[in-house]
Protein backbone atom coordinates (compact mmCIF):
# COMPACT_ATOMS: atom_id res chain seq x y z
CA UNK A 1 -35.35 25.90 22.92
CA UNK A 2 -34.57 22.31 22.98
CA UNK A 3 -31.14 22.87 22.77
CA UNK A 4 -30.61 24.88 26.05
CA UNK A 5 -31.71 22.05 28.06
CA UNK A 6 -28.89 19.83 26.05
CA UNK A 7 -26.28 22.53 27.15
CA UNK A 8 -27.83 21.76 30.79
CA UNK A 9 -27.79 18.27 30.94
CA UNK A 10 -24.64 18.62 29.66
CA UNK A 11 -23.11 20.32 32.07
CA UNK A 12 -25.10 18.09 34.90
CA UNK A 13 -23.51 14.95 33.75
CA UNK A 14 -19.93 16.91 33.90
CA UNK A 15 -19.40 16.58 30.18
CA UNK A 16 -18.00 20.54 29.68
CA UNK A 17 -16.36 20.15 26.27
CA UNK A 18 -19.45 18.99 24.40
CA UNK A 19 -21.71 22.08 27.02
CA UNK A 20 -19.31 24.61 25.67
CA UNK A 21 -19.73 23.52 22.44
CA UNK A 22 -23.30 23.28 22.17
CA UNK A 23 -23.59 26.44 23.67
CA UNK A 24 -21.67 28.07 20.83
CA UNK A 25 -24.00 26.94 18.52
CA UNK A 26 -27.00 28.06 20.40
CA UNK A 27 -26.27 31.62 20.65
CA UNK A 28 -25.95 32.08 17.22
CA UNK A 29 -28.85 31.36 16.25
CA UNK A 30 -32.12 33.64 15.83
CA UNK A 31 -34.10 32.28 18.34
CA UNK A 32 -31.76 33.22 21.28
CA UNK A 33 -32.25 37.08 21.20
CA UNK A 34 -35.77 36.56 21.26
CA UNK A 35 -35.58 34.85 24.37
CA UNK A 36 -36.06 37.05 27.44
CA UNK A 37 -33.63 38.65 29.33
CA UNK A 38 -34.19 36.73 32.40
CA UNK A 39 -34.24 33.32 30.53
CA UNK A 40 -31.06 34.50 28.83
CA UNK A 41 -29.29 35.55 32.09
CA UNK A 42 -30.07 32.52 33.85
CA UNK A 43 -28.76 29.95 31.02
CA UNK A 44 -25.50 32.22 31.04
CA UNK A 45 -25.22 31.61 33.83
CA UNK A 46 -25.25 28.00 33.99
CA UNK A 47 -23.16 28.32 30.57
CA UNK A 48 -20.61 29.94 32.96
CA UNK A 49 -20.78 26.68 34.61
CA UNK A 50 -19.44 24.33 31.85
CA UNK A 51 -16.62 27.21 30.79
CA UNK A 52 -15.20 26.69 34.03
CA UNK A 53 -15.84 22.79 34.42
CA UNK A 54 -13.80 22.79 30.84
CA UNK A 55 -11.11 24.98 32.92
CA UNK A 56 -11.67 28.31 30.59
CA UNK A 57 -11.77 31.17 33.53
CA UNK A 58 -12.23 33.57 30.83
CA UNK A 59 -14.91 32.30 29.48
CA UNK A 60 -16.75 31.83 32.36
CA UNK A 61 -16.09 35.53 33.21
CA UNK A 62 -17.25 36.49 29.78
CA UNK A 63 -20.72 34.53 30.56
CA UNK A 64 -21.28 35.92 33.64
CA UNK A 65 -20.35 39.50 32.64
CA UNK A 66 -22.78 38.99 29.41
CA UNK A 67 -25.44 37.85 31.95
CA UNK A 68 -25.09 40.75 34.07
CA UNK A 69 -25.84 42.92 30.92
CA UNK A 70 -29.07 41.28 30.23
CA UNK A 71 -30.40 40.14 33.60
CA UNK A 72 -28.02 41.70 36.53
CA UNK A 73 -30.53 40.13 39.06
CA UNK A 74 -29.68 36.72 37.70
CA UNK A 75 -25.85 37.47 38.56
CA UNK A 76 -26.24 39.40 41.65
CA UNK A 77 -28.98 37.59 43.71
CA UNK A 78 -28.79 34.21 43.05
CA UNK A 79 -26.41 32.03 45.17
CA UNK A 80 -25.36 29.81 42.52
CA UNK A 81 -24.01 32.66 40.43
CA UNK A 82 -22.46 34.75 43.19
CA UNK A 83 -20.73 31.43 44.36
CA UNK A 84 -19.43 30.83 41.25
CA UNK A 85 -18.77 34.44 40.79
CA UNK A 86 -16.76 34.08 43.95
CA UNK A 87 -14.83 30.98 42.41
CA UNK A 88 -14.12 32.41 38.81
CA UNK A 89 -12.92 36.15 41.04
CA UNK A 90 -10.38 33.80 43.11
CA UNK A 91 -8.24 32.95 39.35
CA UNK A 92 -5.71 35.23 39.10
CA UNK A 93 -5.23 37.25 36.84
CA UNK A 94 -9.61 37.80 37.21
CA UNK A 95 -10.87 37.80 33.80
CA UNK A 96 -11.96 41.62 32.62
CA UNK A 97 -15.08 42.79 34.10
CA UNK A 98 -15.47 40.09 36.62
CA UNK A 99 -13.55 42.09 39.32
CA UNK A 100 -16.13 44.88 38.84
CA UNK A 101 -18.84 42.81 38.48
CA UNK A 102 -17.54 41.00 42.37
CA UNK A 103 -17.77 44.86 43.42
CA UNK A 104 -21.20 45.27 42.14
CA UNK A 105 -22.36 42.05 43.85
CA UNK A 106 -21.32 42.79 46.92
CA UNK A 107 -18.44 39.83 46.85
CA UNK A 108 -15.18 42.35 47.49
CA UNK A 109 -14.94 45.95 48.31
């Protein structure tokens, strides 16, 4: 979908408010389910991104806790997401799940 690279490029060029938004949109529509899992992970991953450019910890611990459902290699193995896993963990209080999820990936014991 054309529209996943706009979230992208969004978020590349720092502009979070407009990513976030965008990415609303995109997941409600009938295309995204049909994606698959790994392609879904990944982009909720870098939707995790813009939540937490925008300064929404929760909602980048919602995106990364919905991308470990789909795809959990996408969360756990790549750096990128651990990193930022690492980052979003560090807010206190840690939004739900992503304490577990930090656990899971190996980030905290």
């Amino acid at each position: 979908m054309v529209e996943l690279a706009r979230v992208l490029v969004a978020v590349e060029r720092g502009e979070a408010a407009e990513a976030v938004c965008r990415h609303e949109a995109v997941v409600r529509r009938d295309g995204w389910r049909r994606l698959p899992a790994e392609y879904r992970g990944a982009y909720l991953v870098d939707a995790a991104r813009a939540y937490l450019l925008a300064g929404d910890l929760l909602g980048a611990g919602r995106m990364l806790v919905a991308a470990d459902a789909v795809a959990p290699a996408e969360v756990r193995s790549r750096s990128s997401a651990r990193t930022l896993l690492a980052e979003i963990a560090r807010g206190r209080p840690a939004p739900a799940g992503v304490a577990r999820l930090s656990t899971l990936a190996g980030l905290t014991r």
